[in-house]
PDB file of N, CA and C in Angstrom:
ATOM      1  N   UNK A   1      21.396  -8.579   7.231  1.00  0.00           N
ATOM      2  CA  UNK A   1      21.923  -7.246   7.055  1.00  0.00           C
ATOM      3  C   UNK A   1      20.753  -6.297   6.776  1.00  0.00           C
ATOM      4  N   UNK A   2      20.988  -4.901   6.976  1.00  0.00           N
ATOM      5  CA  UNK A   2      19.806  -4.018   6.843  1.00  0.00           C
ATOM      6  C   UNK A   2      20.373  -3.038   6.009  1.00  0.00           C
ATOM      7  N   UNK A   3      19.619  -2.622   4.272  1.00  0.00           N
ATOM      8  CA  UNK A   3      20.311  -2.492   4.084  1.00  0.00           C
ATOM      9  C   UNK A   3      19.298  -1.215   3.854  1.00  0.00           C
ATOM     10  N   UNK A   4      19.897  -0.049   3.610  1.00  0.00           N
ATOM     11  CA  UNK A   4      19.085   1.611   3.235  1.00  0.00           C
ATOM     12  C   UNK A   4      18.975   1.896   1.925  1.00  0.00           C
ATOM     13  N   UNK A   5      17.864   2.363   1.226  1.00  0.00           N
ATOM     14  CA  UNK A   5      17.953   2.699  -0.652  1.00  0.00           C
ATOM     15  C   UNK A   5      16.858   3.238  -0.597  1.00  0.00           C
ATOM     16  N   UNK A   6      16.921   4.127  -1.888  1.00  0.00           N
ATOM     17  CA  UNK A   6      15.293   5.266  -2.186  1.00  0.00           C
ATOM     18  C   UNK A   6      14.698   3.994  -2.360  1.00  0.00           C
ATOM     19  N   UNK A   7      13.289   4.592  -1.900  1.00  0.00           N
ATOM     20  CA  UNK A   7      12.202   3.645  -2.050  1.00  0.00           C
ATOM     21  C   UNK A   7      12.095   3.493  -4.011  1.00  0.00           C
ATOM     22  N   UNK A   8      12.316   4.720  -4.949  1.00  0.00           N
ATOM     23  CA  UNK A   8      12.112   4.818  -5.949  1.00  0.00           C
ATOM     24  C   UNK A   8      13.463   3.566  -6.313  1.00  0.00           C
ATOM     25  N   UNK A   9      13.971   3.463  -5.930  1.00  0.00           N
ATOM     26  CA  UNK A   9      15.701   2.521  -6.309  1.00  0.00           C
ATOM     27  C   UNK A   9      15.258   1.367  -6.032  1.00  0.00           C
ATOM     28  N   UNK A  10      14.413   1.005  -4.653  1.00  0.00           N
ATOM     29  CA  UNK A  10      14.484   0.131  -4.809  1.00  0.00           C
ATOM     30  C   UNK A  10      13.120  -0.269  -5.425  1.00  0.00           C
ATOM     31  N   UNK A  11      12.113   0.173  -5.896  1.00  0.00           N
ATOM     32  CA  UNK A  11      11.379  -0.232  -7.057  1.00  0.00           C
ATOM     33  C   UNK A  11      12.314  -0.625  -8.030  1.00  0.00           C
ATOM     34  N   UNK A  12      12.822   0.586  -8.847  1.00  0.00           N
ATOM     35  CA  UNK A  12      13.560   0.271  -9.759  1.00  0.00           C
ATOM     36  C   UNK A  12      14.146  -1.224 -10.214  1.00  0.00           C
ATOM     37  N   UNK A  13      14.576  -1.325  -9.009  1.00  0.00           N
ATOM     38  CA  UNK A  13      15.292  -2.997  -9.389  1.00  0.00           C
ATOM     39  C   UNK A  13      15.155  -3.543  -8.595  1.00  0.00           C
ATOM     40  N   UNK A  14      13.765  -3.713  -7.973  1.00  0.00           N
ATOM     41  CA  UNK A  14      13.388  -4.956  -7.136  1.00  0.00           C
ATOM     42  C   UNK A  14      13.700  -6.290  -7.109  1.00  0.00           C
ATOM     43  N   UNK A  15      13.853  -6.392  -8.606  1.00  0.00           N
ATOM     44  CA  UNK A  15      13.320  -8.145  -8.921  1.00  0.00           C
ATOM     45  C   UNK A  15      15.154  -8.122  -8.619  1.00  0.00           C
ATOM     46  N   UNK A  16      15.945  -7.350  -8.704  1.00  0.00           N
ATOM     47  CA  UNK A  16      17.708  -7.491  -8.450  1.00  0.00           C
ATOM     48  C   UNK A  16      17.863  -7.458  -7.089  1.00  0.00           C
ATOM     49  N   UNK A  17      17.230  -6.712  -6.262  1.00  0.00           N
ATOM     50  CA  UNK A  17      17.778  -6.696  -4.744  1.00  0.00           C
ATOM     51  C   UNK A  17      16.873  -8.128  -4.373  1.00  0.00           C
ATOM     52  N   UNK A  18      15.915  -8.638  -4.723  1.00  0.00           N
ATOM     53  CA  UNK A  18      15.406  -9.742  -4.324  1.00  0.00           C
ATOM     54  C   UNK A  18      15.942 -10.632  -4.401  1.00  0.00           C
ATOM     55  N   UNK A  19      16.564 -10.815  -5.806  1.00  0.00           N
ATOM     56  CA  UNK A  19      17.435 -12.201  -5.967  1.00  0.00           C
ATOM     57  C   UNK A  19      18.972 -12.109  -5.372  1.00  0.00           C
ATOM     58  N   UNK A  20      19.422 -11.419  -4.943  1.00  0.00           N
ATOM     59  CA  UNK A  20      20.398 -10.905  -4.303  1.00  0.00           C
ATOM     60  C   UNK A  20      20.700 -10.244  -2.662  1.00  0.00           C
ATOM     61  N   UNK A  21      19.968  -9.963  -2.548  1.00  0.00           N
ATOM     62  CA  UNK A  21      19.949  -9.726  -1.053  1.00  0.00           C
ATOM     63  C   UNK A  21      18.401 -10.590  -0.316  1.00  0.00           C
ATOM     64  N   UNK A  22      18.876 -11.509  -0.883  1.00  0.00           N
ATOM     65  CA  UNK A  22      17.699 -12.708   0.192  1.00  0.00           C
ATOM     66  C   UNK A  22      17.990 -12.605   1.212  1.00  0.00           C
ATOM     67  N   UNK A  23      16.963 -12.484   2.095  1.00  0.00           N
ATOM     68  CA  UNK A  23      17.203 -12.904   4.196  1.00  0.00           C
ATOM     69  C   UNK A  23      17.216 -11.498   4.809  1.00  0.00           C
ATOM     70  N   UNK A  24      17.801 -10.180   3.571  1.00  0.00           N
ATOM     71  CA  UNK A  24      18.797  -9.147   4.134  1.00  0.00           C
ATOM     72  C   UNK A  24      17.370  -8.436   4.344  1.00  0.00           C
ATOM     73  N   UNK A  25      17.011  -7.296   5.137  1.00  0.00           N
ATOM     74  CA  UNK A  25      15.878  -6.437   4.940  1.00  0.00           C
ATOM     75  C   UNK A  25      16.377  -4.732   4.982  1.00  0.00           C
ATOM     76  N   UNK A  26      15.005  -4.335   3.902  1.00  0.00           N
ATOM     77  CA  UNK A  26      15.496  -3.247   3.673  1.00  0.00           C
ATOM     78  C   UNK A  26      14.650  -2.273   4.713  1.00  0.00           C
ATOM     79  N   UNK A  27      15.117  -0.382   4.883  1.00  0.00           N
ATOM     80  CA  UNK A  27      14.921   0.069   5.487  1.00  0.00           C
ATOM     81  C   UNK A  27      14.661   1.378   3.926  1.00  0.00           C
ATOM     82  N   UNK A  28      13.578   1.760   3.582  1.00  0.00           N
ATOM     83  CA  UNK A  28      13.762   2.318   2.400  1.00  0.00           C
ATOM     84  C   UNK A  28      13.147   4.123   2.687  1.00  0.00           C
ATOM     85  N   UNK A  29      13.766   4.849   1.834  1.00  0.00           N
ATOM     86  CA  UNK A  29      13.778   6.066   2.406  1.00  0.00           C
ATOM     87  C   UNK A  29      12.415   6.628   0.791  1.00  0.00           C
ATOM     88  N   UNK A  30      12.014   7.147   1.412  1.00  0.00           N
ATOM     89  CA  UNK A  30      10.888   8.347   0.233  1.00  0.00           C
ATOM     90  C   UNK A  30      11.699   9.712   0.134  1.00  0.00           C
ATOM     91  N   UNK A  31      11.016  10.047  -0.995  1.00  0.00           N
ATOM     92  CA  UNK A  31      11.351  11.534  -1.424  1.00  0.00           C
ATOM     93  C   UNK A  31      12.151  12.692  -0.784  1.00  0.00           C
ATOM     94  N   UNK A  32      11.359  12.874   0.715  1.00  0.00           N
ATOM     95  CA  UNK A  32      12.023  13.788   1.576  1.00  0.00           C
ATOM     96  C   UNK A  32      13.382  13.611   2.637  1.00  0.00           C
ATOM     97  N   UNK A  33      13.593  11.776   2.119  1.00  0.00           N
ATOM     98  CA  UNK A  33      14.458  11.706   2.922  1.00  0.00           C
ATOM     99  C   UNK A  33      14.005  10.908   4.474  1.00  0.00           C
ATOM    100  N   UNK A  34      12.841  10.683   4.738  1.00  0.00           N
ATOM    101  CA  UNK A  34      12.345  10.236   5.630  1.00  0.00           C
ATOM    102  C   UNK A  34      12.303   8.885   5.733  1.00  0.00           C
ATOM    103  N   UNK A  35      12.175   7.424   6.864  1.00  0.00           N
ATOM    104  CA  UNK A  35      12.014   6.461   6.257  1.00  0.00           C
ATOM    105  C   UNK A  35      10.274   5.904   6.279  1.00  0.00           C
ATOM    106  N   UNK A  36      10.564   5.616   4.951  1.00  0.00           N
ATOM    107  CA  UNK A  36       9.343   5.272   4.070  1.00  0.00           C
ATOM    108  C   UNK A  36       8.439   3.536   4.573  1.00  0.00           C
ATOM    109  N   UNK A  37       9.175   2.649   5.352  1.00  0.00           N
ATOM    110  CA  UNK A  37       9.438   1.563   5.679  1.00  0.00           C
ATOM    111  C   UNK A  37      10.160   0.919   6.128  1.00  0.00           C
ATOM    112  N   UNK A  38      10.528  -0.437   6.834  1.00  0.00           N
ATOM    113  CA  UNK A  38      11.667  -0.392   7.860  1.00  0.00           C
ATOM    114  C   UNK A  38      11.960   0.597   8.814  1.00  0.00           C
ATOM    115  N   UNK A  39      12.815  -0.386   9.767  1.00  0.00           N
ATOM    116  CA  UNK A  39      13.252   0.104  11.001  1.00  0.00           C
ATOM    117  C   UNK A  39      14.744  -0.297  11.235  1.00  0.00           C
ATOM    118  N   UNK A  40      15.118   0.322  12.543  1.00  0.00           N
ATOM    119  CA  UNK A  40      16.125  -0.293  13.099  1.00  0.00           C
ATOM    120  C   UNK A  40      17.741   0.757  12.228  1.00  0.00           C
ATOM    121  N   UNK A  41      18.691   0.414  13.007  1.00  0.00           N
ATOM    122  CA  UNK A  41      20.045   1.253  11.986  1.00  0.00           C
ATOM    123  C   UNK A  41      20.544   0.407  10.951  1.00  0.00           C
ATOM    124  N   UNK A  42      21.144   0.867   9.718  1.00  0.00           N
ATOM    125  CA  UNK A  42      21.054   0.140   8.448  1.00  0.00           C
ATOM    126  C   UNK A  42      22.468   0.102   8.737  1.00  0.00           C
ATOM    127  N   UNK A  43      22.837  -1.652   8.317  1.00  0.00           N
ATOM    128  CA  UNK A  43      24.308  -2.062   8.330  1.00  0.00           C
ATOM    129  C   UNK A  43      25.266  -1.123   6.783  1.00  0.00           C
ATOM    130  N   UNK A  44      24.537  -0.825   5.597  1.00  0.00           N
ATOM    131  CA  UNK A  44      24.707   0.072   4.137  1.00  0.00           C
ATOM    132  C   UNK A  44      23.693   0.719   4.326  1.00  0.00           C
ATOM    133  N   UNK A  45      24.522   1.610   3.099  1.00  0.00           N
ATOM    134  CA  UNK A  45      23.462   2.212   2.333  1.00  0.00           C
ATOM    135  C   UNK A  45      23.549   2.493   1.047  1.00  0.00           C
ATOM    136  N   UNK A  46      23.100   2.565   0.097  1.00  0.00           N
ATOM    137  CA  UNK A  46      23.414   2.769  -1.417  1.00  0.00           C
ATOM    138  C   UNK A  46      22.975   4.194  -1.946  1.00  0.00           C
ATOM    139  N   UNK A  47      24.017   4.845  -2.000  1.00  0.00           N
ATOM    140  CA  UNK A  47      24.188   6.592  -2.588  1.00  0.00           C
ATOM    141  C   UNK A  47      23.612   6.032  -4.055  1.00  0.00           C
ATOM    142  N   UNK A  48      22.744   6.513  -4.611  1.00  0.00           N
ATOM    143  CA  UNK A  48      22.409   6.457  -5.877  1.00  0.00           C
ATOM    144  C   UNK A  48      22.311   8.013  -6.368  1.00  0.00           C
ATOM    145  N   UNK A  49      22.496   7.767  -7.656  1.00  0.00           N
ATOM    146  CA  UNK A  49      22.341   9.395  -8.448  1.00  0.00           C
ATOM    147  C   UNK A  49      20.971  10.102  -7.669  1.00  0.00           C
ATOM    148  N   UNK A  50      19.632   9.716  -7.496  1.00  0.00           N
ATOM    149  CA  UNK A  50      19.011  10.165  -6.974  1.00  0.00           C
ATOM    150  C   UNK A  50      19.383  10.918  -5.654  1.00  0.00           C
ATOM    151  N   UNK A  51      19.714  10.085  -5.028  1.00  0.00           N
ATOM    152  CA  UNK A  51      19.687  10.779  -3.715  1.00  0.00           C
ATOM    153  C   UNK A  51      20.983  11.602  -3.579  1.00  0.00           C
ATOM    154  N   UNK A  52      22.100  11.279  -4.195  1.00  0.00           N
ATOM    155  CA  UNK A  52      23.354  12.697  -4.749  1.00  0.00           C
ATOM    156  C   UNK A  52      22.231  13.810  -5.018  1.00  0.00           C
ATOM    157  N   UNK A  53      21.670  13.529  -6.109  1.00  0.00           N
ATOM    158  CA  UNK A  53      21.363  15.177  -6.848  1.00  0.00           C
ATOM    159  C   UNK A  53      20.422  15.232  -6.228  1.00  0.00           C
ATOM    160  N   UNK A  54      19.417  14.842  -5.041  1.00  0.00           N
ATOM    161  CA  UNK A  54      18.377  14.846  -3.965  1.00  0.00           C
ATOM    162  C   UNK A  54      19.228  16.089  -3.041  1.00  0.00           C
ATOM    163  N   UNK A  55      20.181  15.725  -2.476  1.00  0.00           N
ATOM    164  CA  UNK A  55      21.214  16.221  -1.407  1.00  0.00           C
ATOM    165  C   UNK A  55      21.664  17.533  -2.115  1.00  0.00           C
ATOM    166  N   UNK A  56      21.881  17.483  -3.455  1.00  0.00           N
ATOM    167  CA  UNK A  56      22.983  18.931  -4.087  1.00  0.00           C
ATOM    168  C   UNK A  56      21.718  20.122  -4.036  1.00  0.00           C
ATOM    169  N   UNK A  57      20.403  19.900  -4.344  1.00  0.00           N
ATOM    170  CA  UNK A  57      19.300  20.732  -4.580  1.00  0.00           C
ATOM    171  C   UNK A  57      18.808  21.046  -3.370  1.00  0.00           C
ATOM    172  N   UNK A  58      18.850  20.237  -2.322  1.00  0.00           N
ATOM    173  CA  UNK A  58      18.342  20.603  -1.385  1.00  0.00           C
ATOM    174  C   UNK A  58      19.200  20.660  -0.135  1.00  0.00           C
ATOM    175  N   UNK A  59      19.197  21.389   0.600  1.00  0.00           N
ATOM    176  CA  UNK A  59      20.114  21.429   1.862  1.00  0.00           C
ATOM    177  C   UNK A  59      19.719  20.341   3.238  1.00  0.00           C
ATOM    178  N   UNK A  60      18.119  20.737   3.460  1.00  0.00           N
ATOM    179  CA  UNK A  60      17.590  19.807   4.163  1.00  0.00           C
ATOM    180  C   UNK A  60      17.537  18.618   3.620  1.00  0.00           C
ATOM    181  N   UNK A  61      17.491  18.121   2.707  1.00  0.00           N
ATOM    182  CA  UNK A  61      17.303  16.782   2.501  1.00  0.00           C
ATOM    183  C   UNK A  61      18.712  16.108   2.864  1.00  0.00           C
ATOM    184  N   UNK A  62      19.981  17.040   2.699  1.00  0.00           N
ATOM    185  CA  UNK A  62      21.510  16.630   2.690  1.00  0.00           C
ATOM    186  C   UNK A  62      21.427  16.390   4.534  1.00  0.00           C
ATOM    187  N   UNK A  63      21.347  17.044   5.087  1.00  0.00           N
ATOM    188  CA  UNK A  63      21.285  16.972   6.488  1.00  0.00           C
ATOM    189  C   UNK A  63      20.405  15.648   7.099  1.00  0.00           C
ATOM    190  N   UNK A  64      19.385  15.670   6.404  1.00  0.00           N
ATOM    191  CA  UNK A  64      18.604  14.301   7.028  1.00  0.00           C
ATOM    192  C   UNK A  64      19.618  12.919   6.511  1.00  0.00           C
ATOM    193  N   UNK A  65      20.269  13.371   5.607  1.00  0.00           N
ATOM    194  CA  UNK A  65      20.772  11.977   4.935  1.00  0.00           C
ATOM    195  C   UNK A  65      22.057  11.857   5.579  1.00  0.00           C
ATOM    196  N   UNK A  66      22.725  12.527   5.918  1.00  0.00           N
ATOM    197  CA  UNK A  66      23.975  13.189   6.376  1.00  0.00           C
ATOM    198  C   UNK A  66      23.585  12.317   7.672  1.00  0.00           C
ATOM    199  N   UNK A  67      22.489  12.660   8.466  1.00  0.00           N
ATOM    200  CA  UNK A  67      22.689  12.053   9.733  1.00  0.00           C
ATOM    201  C   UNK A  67      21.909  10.414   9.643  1.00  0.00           C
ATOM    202  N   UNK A  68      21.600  10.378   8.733  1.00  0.00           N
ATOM    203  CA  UNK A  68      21.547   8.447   8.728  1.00  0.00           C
ATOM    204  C   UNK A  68      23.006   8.303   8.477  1.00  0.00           C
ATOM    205  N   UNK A  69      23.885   8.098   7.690  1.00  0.00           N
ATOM    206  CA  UNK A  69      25.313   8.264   7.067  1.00  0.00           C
ATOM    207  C   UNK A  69      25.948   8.099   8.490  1.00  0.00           C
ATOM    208  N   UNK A  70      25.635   9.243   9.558  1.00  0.00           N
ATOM    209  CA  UNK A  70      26.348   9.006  10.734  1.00  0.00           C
ATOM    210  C   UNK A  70      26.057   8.357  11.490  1.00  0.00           C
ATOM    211  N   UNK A  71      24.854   7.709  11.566  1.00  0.00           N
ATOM    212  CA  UNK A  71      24.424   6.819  12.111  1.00  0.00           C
ATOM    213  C   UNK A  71      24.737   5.377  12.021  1.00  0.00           C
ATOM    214  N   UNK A  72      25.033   5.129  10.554  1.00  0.00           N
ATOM    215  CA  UNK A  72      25.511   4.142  10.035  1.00  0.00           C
ATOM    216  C   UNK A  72      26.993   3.427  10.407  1.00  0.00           C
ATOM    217  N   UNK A  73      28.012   5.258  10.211  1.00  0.00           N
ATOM    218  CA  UNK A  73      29.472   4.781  10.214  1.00  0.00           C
ATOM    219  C   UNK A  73      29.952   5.166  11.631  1.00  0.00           C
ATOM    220  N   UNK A  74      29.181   5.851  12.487  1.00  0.00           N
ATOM    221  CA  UNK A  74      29.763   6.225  13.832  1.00  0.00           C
ATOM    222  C   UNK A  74      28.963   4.998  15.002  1.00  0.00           C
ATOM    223  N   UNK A  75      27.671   4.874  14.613  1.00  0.00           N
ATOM    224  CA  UNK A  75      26.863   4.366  15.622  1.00  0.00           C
ATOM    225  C   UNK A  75      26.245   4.596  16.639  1.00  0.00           C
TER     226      UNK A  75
END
């Protein structure tokens, strides 16, 4: 599975997505919303408070995220 998260998230709890999403690879996004690492379309993605209040402050950042989101659930 491929899965999408702030690069800061998934620092955060590395040592948790490691022991838990073994095999799965991530596709991890930086600050602006861009991807930071990984490829390919992400089977999830994990909305974290960051990237909510990332999206409410900024308009562009909502739009870049907005269209991974559609990418995800439309294909």
């Amino acid at each position: 599975m491929k899965i999408c998260v702030s690069k800061s998230t998934y620092d955060s709890f590395k040592s948790d997505f490691d022991r838990t999403c073994q095999g799965d690879d991530f596709i991890l996004l930086d600050s602006e919303g861009e991807i930071a690492s990984g490829e390919g379309k992400p089977d999830v993605a994990f909305i974290s408070y960051e990237l909510m209040f990332k999206s409410l402050r900024s308009e562009e950042f909502f739009h870049k995220y907005l269209e991974l989101i559609k990418i995800i659930c439309i294909g």
